[in-house]
Protein backbone atom coordinates (compact mmCIF):
# COMPACT_ATOMS: atom_id res chain seq x y z
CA UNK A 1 13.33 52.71 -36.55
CA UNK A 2 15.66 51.34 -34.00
CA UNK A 3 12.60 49.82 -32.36
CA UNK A 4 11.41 47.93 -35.46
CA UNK A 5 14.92 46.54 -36.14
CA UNK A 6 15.08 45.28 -32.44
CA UNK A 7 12.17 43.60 -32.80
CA UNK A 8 12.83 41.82 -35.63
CA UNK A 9 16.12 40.72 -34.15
CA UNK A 10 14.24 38.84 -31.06
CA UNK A 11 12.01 36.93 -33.98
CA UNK A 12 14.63 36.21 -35.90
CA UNK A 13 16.30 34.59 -32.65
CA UNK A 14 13.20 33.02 -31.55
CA UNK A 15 13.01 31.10 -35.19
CA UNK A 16 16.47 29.99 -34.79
CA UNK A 17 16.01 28.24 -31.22
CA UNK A 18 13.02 26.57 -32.37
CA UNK A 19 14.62 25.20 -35.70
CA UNK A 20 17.25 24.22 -32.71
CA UNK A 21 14.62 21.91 -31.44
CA UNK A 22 13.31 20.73 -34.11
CA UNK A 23 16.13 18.97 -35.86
CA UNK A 24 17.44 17.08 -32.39
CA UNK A 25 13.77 15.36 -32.84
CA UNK A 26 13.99 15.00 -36.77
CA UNK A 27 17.42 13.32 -35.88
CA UNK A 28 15.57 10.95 -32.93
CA UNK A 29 12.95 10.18 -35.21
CA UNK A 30 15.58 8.98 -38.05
CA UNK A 31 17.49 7.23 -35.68
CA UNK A 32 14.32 5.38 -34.15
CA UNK A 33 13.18 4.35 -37.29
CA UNK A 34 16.62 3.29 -38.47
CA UNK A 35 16.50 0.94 -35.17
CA UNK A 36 13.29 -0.73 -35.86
CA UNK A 37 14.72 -1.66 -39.58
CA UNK A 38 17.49 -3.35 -37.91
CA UNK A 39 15.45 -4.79 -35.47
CA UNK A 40 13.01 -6.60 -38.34
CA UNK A 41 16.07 -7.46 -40.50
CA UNK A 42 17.88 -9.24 -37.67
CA UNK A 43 14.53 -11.32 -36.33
CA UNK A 44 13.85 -12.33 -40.17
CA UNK A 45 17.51 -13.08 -40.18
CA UNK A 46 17.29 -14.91 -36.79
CA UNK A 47 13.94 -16.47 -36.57
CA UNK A 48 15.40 -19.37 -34.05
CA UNK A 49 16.40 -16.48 -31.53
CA UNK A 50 13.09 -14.48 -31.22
CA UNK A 51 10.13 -17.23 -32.13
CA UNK A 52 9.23 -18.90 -29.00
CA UNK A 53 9.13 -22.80 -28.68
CA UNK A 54 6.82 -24.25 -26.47
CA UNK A 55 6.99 -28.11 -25.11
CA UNK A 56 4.02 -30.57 -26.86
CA UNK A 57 2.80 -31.31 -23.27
CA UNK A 58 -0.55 -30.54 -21.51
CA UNK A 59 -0.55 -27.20 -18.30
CA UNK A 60 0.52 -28.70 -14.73
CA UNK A 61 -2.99 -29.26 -13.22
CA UNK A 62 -4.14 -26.25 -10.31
CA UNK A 63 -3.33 -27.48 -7.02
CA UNK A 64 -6.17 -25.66 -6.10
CA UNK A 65 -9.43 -24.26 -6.51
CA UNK A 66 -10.13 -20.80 -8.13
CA UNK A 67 -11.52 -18.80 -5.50
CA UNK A 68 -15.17 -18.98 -6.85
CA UNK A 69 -14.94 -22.75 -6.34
CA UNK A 70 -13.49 -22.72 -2.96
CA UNK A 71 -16.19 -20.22 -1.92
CA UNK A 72 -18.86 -22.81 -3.43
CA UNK A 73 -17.22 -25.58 -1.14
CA UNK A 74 -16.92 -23.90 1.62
CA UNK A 75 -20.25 -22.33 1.54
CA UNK A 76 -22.22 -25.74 0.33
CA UNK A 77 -24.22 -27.85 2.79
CA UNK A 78 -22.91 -30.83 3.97
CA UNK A 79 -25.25 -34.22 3.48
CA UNK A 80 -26.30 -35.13 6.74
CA UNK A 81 -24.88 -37.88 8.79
CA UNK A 82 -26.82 -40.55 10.14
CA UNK A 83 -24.95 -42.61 12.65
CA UNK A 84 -26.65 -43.24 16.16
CA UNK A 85 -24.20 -43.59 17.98
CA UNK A 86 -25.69 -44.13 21.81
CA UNK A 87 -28.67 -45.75 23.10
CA UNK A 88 -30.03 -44.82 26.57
CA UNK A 89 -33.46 -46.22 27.68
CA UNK A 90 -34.98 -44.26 30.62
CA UNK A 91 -36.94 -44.69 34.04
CA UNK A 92 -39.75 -44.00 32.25
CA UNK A 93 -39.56 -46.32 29.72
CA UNK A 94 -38.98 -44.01 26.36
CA UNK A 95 -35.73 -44.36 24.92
CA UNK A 96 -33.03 -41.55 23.91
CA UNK A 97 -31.53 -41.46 20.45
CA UNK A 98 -28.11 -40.02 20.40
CA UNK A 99 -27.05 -39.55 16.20
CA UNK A 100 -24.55 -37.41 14.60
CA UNK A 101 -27.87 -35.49 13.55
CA UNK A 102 -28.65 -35.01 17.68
CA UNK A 103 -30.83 -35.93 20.47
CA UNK A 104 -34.20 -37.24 20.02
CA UNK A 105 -36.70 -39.22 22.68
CA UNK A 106 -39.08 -41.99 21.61
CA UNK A 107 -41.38 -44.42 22.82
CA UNK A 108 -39.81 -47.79 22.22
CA UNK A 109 -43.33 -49.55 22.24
CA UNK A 110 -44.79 -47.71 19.34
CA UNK A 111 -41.56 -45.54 17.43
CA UNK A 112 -43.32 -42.68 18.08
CA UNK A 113 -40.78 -39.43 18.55
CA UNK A 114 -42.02 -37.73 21.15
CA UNK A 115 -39.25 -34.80 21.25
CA UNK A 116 -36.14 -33.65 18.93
CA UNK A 117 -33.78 -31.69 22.08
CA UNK A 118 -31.88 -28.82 20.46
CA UNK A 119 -28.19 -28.92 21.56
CA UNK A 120 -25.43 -26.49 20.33
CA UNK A 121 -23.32 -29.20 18.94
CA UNK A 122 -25.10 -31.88 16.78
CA UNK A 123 -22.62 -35.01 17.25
CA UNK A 124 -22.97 -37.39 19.85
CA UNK A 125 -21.12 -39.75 21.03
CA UNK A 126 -22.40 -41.21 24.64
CA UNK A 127 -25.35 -40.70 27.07
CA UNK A 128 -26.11 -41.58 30.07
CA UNK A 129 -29.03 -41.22 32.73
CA UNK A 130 -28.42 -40.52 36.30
CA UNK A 131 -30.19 -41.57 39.74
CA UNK A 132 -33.13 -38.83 39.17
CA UNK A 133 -33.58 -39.45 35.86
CA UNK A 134 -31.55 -36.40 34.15
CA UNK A 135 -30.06 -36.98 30.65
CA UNK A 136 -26.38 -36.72 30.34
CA UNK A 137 -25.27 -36.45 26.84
CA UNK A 138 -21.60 -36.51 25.72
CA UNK A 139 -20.92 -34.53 21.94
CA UNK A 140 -17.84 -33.85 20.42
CA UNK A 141 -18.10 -30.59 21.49
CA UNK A 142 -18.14 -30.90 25.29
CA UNK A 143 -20.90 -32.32 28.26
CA UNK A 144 -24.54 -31.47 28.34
CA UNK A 145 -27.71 -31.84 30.53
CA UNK A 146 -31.09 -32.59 29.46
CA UNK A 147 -34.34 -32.37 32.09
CA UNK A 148 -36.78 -35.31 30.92
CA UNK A 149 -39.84 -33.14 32.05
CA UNK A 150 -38.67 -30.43 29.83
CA UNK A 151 -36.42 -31.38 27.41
CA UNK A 152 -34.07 -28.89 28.00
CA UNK A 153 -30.93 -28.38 28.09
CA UNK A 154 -30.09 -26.84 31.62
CA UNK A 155 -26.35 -27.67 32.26
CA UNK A 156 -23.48 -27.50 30.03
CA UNK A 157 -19.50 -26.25 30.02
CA UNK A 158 -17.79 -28.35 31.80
CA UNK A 159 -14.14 -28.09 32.28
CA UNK A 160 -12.84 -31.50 30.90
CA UNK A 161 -9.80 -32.91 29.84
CA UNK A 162 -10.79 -33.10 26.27
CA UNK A 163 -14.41 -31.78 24.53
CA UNK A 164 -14.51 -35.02 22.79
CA UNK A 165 -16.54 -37.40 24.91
CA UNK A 166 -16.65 -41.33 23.85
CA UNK A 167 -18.57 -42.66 26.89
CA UNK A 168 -20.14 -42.62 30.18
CA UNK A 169 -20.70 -43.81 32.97
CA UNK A 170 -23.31 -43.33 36.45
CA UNK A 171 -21.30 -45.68 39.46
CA UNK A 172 -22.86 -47.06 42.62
CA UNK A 173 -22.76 -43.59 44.71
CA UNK A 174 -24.41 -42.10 41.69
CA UNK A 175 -21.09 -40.05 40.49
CA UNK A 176 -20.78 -39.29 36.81
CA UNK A 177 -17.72 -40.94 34.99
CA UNK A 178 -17.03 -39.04 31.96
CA UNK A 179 -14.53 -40.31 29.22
CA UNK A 180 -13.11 -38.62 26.62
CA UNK A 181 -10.29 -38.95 24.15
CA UNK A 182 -7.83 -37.26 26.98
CA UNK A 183 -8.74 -39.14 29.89
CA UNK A 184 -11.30 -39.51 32.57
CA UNK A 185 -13.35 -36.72 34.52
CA UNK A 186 -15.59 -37.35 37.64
CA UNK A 187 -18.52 -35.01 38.16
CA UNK A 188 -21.17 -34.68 40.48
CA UNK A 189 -24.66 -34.97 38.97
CA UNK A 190 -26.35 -33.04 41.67
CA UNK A 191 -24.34 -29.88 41.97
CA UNK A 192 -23.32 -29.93 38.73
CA UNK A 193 -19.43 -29.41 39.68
CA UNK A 194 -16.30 -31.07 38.30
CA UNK A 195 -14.94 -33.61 41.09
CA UNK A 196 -11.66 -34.61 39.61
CA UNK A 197 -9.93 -35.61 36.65
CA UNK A 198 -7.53 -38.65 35.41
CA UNK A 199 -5.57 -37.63 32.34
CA UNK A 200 -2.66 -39.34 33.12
CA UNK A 201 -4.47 -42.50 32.26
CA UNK A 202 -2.53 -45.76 30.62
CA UNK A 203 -3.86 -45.78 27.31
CA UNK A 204 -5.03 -42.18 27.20
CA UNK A 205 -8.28 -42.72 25.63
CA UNK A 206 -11.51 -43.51 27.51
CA UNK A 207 -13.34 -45.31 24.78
CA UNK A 208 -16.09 -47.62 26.88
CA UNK A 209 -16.50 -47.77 30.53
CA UNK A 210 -18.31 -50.49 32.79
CA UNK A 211 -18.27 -51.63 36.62
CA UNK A 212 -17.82 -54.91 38.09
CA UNK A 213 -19.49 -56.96 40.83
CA UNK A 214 -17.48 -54.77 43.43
CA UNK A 215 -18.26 -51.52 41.93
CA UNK A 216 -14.63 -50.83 40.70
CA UNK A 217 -14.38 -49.23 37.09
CA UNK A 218 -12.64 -50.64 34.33
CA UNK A 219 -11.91 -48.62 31.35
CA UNK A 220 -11.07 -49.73 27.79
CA UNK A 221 -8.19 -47.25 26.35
CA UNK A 222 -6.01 -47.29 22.91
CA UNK A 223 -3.61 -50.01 24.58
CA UNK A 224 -5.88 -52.27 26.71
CA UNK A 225 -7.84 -52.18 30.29
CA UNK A 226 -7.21 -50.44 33.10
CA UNK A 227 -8.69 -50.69 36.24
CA UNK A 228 -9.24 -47.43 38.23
CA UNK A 229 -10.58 -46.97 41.75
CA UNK A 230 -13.89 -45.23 42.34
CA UNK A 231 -13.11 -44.05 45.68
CA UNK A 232 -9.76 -42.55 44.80
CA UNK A 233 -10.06 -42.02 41.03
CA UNK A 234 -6.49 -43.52 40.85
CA UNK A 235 -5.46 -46.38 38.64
CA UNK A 236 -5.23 -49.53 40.59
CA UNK A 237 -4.67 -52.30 37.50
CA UNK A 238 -3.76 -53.11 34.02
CA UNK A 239 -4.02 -55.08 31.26
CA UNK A 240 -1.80 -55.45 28.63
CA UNK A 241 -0.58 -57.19 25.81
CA UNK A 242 -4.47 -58.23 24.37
CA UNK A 243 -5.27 -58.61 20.47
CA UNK A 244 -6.38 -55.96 19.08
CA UNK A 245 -4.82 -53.79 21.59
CA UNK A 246 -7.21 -51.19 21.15
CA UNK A 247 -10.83 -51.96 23.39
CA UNK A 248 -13.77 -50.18 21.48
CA UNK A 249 -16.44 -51.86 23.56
CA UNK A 250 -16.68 -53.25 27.25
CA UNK A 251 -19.76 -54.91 29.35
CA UNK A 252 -19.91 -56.94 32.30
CA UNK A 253 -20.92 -60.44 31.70
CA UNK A 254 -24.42 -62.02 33.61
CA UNK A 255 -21.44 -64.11 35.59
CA UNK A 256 -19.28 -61.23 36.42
CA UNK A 257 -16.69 -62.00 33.39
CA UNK A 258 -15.59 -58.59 31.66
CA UNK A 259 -16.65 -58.81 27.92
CA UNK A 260 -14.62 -56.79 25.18
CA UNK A 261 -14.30 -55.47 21.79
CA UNK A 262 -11.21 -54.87 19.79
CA UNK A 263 -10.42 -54.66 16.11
CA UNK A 264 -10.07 -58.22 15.82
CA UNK A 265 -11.62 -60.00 18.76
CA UNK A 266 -14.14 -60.41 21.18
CA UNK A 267 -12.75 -61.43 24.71
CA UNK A 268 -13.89 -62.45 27.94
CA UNK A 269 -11.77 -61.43 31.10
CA UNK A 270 -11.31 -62.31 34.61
CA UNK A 271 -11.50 -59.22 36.62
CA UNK A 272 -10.23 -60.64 39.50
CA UNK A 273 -7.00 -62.07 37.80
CA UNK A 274 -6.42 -59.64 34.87
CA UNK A 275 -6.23 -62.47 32.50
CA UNK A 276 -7.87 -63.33 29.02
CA UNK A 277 -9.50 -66.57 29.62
CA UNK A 278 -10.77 -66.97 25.86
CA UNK A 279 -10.78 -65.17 22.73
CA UNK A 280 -14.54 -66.04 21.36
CA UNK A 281 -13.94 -67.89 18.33
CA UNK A 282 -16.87 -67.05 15.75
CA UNK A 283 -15.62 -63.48 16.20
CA UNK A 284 -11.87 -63.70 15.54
CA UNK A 285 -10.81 -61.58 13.69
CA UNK A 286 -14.13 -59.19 13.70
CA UNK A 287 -14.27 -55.83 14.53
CA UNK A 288 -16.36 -55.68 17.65
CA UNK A 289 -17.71 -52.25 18.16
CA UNK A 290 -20.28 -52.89 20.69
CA UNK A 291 -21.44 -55.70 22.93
CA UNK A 292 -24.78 -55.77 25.60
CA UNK A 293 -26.48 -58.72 27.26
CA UNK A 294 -30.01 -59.36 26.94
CA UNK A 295 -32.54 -60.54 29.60
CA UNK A 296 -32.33 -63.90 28.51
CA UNK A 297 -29.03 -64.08 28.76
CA UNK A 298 -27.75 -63.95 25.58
CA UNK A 299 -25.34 -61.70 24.21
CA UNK A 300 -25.86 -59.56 21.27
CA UNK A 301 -22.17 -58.52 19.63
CA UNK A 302 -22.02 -55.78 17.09
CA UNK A 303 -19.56 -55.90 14.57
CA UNK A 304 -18.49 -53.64 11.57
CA UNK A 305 -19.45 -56.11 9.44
CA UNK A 306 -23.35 -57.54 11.43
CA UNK A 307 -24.62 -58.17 14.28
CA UNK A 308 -24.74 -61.46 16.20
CA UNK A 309 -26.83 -63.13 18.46
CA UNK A 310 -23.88 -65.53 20.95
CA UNK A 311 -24.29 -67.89 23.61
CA UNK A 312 -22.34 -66.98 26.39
CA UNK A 313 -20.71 -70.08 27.75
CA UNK A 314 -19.89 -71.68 24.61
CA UNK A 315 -19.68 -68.57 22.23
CA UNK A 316 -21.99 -70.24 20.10
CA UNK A 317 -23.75 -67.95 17.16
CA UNK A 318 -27.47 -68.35 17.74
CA UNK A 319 -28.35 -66.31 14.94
CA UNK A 320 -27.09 -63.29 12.67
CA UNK A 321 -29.43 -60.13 11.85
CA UNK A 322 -29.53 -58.95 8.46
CA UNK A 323 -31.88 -56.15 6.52
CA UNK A 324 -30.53 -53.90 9.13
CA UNK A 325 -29.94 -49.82 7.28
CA UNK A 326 -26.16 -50.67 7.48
CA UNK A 327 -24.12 -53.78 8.72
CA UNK A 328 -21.68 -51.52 11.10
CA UNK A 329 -23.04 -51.35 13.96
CA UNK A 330 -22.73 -48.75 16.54
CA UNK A 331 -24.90 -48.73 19.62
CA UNK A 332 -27.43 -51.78 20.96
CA UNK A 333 -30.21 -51.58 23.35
CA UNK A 334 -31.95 -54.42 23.98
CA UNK A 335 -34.94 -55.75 25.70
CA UNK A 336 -36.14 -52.08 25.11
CA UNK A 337 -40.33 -51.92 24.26
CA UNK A 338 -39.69 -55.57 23.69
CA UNK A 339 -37.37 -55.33 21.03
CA UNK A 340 -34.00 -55.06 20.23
CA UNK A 341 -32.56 -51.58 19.10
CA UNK A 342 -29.80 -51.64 16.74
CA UNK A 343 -27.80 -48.29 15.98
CA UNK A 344 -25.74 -48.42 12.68
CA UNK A 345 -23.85 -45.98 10.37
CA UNK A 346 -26.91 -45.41 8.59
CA UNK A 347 -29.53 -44.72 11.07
CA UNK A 348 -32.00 -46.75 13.36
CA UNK A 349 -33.87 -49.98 13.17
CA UNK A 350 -36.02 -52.34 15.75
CA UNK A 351 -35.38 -56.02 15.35
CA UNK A 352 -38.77 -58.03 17.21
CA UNK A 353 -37.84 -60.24 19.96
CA UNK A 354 -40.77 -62.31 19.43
CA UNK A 355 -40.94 -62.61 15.51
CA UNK A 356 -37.03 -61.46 14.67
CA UNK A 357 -38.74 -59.25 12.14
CA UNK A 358 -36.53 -56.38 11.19
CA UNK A 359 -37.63 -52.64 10.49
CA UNK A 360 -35.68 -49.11 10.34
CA UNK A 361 -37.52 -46.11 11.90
CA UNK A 362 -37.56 -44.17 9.28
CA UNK A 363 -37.48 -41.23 11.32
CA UNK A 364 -33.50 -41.52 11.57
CA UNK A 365 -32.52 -43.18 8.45
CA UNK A 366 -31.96 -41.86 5.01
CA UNK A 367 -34.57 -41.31 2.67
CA UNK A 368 -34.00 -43.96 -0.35
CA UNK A 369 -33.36 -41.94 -3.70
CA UNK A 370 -35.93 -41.46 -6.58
CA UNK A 371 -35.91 -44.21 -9.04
């Protein structure tokens, strides 16, 4: 009996902890739902406080792309380029095309391509052929060597003062003359080996090269000509002060006058006595990107803007060529498979030196779009 009444003692307890529980929560629950009435009351009462206002203007535009659309642009193909940029005609008598799109070789009688060279960087900007016939090609990606019998590359990683080569030159002892947009490097074609280097150049930038009747090398840079000896690799001259400051273009003229291209000028110079003697008037103002002188002693001038065909003495326009794939012009070769070669922005053409008939090589330009 004692048992039973113990027992029900512990449920009895048991109950009363439980109804302990119970009426906290019951209380919670009351008090929660009397909070939530207030709540409602006061935003019905207060609609200005809690309903949002939003300005009558459109979103900032994304300064960005969402990720899919930068992976599209990054991952697209680019439309290919077709500036030739360098001309080189060989021993042989073919002629090298140097593009943005790469090297090719072709016979400049017929337009046939008779090789497409593979190189690990596609943009070039200068070639050059030395005393045995190799190819030297410049990209913006560093110095390369081609052998003519194979087309092959078989020479390349040079240590220059820049990757990004914008001419070239072969002087009288046959040394290599390598410009880029940090100076000047001197190689030896033979062995292959880095001779010396000029980065302290005035002007910085080797844009064109050429030699004079003594063999000395002038260079055109971002703030005029400078002179540099061949022997020494050492400036020895300067000049200063011309229009257009900048020289994209220099040649050596049939009398020994230095010929050059600026933004805004075309001008001959005395070598001997640094000084401009004229500024060629047809072309002030022009931007002269490339100048060569043809067997007849003529001199064609490139602009961005056509290309010309000058008397020298006089400065005289003999005639302009038009239908060309673009009017800038970039590179010139003439007297080449008797015709002119004209290198623009937008690929190659051949201009007839007997007829003056004009026609792209379709091989390098871009194919016209569907109608």
């Amino acid at each position: 009996m004692a048992f039973l009444i113990t027992r029900i003692g512990l449920v009895f307890t048991a109950m009363l902890l439980c109804l302990n529980l119970l009426v906290p929560n019951a209380k919670a629950q009351r008090q929660g739902q009397t909070d939530r009435d207030w709540l409602v009351a006061q935003r019905e009462t207060n609609q200005d406080v809690y309903s949002p206002t939003y300005v009558d203007e459109p979103p900032p535009p994304l300064n960005e792309p969402l990720p899919s659309e930068r992976l599209r642009q990054d991952t697209q193909r680019l439309s290919p380029d077709f500036r030739v940029s360098a001309l080189q005609p060989d021993f042989t008598g073919d002629l090298w095309i140097g593009s943005w799109l790469g090297l090719s070789r072709i016979n400049p009688n017929t337009g046939k391509v008779l090789a497409r060279i593979r190189l690990p960087n596609y943009t070039v900007g200068a070639l050059a052929q030395d005393r045995v016939g190799r190819i030297w090609v410049g990209t913006y990606e560093g110095l390369l060597r081609v052998d003519p019998r194979s087309n092959e590359v078989t020479t390349q990683n040079f240590t220059l003062p820049s990757n990004r080569v914008l001419s070239m030159l072969i002087d009288r002892r046959g040394y290599l003359w390598v410009g880029s947009d940090r100076g000047l490097a001197l190689i030896s074609p033979d062995q292959g080996l880095l001779m010396t280097t000029v980065q302290k150049l005035p002007g910085v930038s080797a844009n064109a090269l050429t030699l004079d009747k003594e063999g000395q090398l002038w260079v055109g840079t971002l703030n005029g000509i400078v002179r540099v000896d061949t022997a020494s690799a050492l400036p020895r001259g300067r000049i200063e002060g011309i229009p257009g400051t900048v020289v994209q273009t220099l040649t050596l003229g049939t009398d020994g006058m230095l010929w050059a291209g600026t933004p805004n000028s075309l001008l001959v110079i005395n070598p001997e006595t640094f000084q401009v003697i004229r500024s060629v008037t047809p072309l002030r103002g022009r931007n002269v990107t490339s100048i060569r002188f043809a067997q007849d002693r003529s001199v064609w001038v490139g602009t961005d803007n056509g290309l010309l065909k000058l008397k020298p003495d006089s400065g005289e326009v003999l005639g302009q060529i038009a239908n060309l794939p673009s009017d800038s012009i970039l590179s010139l070769s003439p007297d080449t498979g008797n015709k002119l070669w004209v290198g623009t922005s937008e690929g190659l053409a051949w201009v007839s030196l007997t007829s003056g008939r004009v026609r792209p090589h379709f091989a390098f330009i871009r194919e016209p779009s569907p109608q």
